[in-house]
PDB file of N, CA and C in Angstrom:
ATOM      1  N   UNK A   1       0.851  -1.179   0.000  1.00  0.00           N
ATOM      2  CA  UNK A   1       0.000   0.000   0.000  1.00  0.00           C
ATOM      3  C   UNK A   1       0.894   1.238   0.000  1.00  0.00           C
ATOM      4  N   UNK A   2       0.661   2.117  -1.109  1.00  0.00           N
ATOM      5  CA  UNK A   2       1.198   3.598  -0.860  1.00  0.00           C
ATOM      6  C   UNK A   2       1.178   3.897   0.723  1.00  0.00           C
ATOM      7  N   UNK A   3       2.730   4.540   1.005  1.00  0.00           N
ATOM      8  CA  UNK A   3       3.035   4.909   2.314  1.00  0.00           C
ATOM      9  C   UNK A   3       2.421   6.372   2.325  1.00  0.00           C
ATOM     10  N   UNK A   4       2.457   7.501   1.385  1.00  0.00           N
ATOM     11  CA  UNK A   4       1.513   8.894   1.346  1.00  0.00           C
ATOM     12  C   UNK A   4      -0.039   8.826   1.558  1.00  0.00           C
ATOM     13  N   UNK A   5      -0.397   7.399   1.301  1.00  0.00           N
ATOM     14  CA  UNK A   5      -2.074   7.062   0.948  1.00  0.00           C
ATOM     15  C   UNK A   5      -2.120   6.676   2.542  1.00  0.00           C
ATOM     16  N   UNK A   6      -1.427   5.763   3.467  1.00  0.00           N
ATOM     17  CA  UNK A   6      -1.439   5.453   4.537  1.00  0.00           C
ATOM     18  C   UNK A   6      -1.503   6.501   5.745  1.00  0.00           C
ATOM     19  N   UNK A   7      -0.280   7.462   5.336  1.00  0.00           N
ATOM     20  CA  UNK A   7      -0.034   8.496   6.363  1.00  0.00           C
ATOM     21  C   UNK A   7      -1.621   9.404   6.407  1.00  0.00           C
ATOM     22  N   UNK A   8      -1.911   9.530   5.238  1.00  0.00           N
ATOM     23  CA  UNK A   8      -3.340  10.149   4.523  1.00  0.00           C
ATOM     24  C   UNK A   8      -4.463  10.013   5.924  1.00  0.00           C
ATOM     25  N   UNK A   9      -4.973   8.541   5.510  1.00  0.00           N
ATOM     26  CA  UNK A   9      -5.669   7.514   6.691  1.00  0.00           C
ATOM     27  C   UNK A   9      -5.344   7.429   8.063  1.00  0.00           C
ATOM     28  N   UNK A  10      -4.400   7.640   8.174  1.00  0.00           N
ATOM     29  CA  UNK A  10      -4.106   7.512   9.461  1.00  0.00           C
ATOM     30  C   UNK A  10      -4.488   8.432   9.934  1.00  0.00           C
ATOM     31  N   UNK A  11      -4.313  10.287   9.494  1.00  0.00           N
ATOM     32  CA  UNK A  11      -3.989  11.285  10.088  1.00  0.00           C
ATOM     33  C   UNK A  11      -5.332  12.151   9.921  1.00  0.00           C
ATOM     34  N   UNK A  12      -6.325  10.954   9.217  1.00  0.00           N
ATOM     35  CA  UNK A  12      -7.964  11.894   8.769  1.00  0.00           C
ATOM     36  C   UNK A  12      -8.970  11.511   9.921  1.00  0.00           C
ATOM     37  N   UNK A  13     -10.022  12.191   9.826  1.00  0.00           N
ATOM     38  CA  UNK A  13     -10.533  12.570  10.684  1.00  0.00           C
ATOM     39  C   UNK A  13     -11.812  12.265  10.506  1.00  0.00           C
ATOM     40  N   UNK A  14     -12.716  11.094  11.276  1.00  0.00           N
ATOM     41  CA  UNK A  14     -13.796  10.355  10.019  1.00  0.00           C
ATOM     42  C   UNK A  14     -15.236  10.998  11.079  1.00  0.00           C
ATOM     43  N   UNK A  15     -16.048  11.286  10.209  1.00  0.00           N
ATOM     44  CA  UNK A  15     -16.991  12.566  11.234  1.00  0.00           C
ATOM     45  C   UNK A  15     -17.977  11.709  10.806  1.00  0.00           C
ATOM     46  N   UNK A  16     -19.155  10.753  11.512  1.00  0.00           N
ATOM     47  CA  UNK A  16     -20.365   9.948  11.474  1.00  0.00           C
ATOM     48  C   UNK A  16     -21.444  11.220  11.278  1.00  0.00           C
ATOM     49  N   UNK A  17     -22.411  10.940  10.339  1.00  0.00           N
ATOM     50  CA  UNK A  17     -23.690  11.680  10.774  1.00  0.00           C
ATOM     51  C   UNK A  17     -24.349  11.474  12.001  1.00  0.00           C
ATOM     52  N   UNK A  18     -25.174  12.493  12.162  1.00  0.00           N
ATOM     53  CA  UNK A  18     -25.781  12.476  13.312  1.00  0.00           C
ATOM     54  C   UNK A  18     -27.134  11.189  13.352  1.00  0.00           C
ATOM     55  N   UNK A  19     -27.272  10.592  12.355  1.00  0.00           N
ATOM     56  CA  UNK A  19     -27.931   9.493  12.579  1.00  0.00           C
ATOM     57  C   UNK A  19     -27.426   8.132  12.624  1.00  0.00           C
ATOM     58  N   UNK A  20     -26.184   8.151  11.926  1.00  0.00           N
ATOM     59  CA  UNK A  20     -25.269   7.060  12.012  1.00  0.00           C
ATOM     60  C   UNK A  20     -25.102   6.683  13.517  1.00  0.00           C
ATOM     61  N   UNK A  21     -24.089   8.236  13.709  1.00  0.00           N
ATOM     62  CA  UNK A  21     -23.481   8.211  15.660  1.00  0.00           C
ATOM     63  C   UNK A  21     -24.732   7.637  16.358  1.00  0.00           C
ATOM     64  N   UNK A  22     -26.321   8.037  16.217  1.00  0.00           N
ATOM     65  CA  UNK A  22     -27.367   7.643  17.111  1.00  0.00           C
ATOM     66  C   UNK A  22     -27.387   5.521  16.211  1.00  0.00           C
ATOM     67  N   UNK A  23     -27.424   5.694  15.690  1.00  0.00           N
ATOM     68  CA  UNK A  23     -27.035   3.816  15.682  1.00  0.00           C
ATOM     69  C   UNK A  23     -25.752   3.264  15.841  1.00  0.00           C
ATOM     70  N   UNK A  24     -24.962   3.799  15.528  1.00  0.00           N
ATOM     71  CA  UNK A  24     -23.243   3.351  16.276  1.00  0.00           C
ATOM     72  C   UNK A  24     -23.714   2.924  17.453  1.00  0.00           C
ATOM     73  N   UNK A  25     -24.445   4.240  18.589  1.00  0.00           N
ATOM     74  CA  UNK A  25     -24.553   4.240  19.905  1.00  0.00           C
ATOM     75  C   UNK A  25     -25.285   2.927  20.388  1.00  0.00           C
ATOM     76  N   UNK A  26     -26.135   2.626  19.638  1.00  0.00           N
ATOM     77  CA  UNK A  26     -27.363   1.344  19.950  1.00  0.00           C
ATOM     78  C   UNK A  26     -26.668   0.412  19.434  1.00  0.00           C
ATOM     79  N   UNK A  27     -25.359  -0.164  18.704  1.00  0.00           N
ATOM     80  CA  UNK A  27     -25.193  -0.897  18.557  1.00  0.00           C
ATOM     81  C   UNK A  27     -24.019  -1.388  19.376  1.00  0.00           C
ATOM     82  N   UNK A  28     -23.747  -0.481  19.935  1.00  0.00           N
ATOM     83  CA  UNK A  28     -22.164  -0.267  21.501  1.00  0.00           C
ATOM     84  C   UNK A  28     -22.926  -0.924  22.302  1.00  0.00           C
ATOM     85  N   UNK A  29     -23.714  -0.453  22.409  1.00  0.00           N
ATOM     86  CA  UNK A  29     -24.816  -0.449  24.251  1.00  0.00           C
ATOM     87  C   UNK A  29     -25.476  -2.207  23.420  1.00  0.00           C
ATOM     88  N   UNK A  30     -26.051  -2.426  22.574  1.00  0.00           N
ATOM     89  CA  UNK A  30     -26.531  -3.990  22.117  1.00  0.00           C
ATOM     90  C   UNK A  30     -25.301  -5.025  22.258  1.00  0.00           C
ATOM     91  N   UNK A  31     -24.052  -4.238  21.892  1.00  0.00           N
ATOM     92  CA  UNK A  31     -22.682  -5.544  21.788  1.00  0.00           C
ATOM     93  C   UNK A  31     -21.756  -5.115  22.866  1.00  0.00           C
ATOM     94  N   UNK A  32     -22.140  -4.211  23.901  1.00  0.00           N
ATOM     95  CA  UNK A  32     -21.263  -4.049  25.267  1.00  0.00           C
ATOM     96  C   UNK A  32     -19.792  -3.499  24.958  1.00  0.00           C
ATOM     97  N   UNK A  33     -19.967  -2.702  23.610  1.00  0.00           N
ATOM     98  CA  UNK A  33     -18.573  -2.391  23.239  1.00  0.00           C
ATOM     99  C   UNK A  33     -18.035  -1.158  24.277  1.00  0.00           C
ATOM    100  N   UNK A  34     -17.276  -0.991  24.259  1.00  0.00           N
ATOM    101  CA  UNK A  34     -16.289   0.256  25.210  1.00  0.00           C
ATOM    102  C   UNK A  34     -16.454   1.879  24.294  1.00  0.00           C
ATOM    103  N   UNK A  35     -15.559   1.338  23.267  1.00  0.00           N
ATOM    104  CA  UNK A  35     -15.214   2.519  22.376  1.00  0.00           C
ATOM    105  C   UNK A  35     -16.255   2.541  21.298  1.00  0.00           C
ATOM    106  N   UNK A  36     -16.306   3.752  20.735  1.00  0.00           N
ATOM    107  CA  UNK A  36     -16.995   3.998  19.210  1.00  0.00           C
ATOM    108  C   UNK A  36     -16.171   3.270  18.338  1.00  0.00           C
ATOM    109  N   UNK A  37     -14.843   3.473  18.239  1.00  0.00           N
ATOM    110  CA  UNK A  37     -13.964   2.827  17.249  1.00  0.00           C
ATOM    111  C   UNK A  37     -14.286   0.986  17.477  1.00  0.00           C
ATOM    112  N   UNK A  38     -14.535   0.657  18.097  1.00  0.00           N
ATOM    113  CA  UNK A  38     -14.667  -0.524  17.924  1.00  0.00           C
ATOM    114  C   UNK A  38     -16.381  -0.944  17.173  1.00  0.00           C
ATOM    115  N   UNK A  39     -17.158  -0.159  17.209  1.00  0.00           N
ATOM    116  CA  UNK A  39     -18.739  -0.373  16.861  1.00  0.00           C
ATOM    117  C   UNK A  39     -18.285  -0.091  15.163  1.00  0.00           C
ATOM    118  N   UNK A  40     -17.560   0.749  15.104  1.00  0.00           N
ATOM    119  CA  UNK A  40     -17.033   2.045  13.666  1.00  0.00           C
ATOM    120  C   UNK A  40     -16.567   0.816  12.968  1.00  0.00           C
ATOM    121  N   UNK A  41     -15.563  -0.081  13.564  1.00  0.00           N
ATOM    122  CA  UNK A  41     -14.931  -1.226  12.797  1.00  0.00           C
ATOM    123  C   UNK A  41     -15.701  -2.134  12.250  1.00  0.00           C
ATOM    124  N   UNK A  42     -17.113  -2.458  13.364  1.00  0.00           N
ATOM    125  CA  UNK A  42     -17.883  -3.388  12.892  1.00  0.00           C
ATOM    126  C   UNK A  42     -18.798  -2.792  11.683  1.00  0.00           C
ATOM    127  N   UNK A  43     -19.075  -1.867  11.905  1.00  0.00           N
ATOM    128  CA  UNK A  43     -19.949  -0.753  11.017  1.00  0.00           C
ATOM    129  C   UNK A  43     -19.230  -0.927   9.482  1.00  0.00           C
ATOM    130  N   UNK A  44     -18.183  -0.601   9.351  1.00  0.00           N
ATOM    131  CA  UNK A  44     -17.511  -0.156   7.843  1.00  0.00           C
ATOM    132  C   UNK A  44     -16.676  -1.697   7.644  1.00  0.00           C
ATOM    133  N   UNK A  45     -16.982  -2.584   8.067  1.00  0.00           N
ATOM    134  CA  UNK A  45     -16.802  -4.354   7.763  1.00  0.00           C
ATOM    135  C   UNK A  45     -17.744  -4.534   6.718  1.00  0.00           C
ATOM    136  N   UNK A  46     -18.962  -4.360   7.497  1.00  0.00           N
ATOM    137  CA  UNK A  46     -20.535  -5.072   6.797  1.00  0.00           C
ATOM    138  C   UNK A  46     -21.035  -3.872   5.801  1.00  0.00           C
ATOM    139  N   UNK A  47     -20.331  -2.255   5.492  1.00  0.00           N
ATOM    140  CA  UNK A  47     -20.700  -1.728   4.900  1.00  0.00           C
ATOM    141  C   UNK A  47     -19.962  -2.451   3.650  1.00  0.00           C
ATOM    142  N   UNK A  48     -18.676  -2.714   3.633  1.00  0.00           N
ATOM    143  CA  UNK A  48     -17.973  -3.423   2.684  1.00  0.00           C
ATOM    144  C   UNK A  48     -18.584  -4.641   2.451  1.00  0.00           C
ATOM    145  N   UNK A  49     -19.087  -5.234   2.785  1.00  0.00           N
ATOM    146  CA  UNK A  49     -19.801  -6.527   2.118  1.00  0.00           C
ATOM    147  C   UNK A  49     -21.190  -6.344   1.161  1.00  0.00           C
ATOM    148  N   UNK A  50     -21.834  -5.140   1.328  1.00  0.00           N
ATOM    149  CA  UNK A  50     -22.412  -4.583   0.081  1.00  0.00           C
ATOM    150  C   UNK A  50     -22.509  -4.506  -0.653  1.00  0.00           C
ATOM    151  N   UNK A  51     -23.316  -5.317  -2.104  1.00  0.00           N
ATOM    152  CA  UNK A  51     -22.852  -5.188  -3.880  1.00  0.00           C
ATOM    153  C   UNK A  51     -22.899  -4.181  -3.777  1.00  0.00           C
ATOM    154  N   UNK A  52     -23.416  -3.141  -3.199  1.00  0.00           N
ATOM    155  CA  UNK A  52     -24.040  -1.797  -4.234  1.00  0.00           C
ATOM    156  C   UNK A  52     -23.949  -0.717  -3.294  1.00  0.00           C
ATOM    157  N   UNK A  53     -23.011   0.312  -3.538  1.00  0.00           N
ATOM    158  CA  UNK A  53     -22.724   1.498  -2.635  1.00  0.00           C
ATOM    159  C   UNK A  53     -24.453   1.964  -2.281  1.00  0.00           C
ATOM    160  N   UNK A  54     -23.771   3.128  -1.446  1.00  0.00           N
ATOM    161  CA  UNK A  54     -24.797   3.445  -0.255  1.00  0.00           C
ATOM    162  C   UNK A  54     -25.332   4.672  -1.702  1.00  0.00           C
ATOM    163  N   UNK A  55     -26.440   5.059  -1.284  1.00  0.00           N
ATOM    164  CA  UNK A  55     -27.183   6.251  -2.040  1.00  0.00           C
ATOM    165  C   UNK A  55     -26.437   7.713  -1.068  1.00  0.00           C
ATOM    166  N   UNK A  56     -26.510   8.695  -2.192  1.00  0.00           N
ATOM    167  CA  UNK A  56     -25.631   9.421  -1.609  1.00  0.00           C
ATOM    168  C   UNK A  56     -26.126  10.203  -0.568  1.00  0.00           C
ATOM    169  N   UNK A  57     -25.497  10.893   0.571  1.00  0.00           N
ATOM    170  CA  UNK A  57     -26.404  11.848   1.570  1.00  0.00           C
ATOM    171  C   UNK A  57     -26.437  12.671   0.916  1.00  0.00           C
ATOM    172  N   UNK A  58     -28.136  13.713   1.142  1.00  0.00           N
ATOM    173  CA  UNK A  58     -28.571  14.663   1.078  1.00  0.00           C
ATOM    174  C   UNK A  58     -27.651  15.755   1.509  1.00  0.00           C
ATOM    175  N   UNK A  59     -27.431  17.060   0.819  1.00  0.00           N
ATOM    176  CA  UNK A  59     -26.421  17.945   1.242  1.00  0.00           C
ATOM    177  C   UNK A  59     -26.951  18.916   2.629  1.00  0.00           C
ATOM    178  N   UNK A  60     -28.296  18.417   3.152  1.00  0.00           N
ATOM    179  CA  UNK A  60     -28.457  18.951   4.603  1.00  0.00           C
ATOM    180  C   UNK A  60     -28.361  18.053   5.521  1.00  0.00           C
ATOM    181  N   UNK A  61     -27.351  16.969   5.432  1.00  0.00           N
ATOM    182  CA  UNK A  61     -27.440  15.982   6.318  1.00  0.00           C
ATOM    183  C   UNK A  61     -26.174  16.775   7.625  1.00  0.00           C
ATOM    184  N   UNK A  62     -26.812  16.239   8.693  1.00  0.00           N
ATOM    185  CA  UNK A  62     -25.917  16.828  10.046  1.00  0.00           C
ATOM    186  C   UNK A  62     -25.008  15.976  10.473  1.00  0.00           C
ATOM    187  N   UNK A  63     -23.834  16.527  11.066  1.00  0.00           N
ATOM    188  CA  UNK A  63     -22.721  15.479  11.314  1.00  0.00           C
ATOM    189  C   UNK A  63     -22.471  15.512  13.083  1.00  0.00           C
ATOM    190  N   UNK A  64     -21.932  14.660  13.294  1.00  0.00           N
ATOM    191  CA  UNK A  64     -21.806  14.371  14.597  1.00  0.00           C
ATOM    192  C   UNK A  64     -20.833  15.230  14.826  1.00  0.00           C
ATOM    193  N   UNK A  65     -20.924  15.615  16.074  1.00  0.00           N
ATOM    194  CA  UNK A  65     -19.399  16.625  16.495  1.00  0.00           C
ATOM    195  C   UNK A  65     -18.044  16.360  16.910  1.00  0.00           C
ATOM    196  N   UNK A  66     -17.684  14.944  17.220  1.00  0.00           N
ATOM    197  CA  UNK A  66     -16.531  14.228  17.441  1.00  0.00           C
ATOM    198  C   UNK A  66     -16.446  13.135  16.573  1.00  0.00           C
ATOM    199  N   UNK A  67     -15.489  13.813  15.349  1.00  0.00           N
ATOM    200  CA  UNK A  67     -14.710  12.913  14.543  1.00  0.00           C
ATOM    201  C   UNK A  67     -14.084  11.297  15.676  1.00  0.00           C
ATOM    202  N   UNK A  68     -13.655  10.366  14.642  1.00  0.00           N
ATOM    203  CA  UNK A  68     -12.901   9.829  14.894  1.00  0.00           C
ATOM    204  C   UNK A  68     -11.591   9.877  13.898  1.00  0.00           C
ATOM    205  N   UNK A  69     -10.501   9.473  14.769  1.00  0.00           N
ATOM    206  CA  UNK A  69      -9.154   9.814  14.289  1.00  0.00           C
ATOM    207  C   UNK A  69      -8.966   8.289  13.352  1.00  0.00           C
ATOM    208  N   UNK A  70      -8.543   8.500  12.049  1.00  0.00           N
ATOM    209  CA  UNK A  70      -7.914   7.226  11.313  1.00  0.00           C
ATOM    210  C   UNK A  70      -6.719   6.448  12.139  1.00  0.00           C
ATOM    211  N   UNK A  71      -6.229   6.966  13.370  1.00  0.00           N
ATOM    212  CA  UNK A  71      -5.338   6.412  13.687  1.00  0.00           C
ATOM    213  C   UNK A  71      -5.664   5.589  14.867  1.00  0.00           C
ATOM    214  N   UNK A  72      -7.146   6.247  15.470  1.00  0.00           N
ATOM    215  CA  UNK A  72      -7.722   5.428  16.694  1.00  0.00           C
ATOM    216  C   UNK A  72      -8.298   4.046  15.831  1.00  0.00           C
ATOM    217  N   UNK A  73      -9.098   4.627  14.661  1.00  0.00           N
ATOM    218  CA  UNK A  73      -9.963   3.857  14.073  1.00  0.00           C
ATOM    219  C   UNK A  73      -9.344   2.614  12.976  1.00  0.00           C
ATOM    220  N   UNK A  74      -8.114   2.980  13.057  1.00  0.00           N
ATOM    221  CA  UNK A  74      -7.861   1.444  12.117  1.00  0.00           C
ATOM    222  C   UNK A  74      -6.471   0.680  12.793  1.00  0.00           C
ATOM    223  N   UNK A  75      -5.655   1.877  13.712  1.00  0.00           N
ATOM    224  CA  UNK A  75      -4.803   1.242  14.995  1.00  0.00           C
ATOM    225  C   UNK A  75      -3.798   0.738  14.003  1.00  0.00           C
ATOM    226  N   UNK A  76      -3.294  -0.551  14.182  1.00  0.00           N
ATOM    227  CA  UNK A  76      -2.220  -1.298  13.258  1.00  0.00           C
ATOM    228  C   UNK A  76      -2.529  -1.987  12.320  1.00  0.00           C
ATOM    229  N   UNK A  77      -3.840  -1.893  12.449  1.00  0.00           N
ATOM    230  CA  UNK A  77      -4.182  -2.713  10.860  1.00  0.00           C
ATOM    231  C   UNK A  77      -4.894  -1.808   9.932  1.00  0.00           C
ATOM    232  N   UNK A  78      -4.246  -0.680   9.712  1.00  0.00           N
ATOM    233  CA  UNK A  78      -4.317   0.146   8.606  1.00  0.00           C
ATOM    234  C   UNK A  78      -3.877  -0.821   7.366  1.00  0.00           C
ATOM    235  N   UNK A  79      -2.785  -1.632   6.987  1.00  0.00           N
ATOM    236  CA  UNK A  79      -3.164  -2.183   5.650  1.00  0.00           C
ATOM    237  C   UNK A  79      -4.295  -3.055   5.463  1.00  0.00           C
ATOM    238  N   UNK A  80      -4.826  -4.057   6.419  1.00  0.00           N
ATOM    239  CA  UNK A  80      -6.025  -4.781   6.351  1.00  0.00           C
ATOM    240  C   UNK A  80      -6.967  -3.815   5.375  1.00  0.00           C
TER     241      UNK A  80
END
């Protein structure tokens, strides 16, 4: 994997909508997870198993106010 494309990921800053973050949250509190980054991992797994990308958000969609960091959120298995 490109090492510029990595540093990229690592150092971005991944901001959930505000309806996402409200199901992230229900799915922490359903699987007893600790962190968001760990619900976030399970989240963008099963989004990847998808034939068919997501429809795009509406340009008034609201975002949650605490990013997560690419570096919390993919840890050492950024090439995975």
């Amino acid at each position: 994997m490109n090492l510029d494309f990595k540093e990229k990921v690592w150092k971005a800053q991944f901001t959930p909508t505000e309806d996402s973050a409200d199901f992230e949250q229900r799915l922490r509190s359903t699987f007893g997870l600790a962190s968001r980054y760990e619900s976030a991992q399970l989240l963008i797994g099963r989004s990847l198993a998808e034939r068919t990308p997501p429809d795009p958000l509406p340009s008034a969609t609201k975002y949650f106010k605490t990013p997560i960091s690419g570096e919390v959120l993919f840890g050492e298995d950024l090439d995975t």
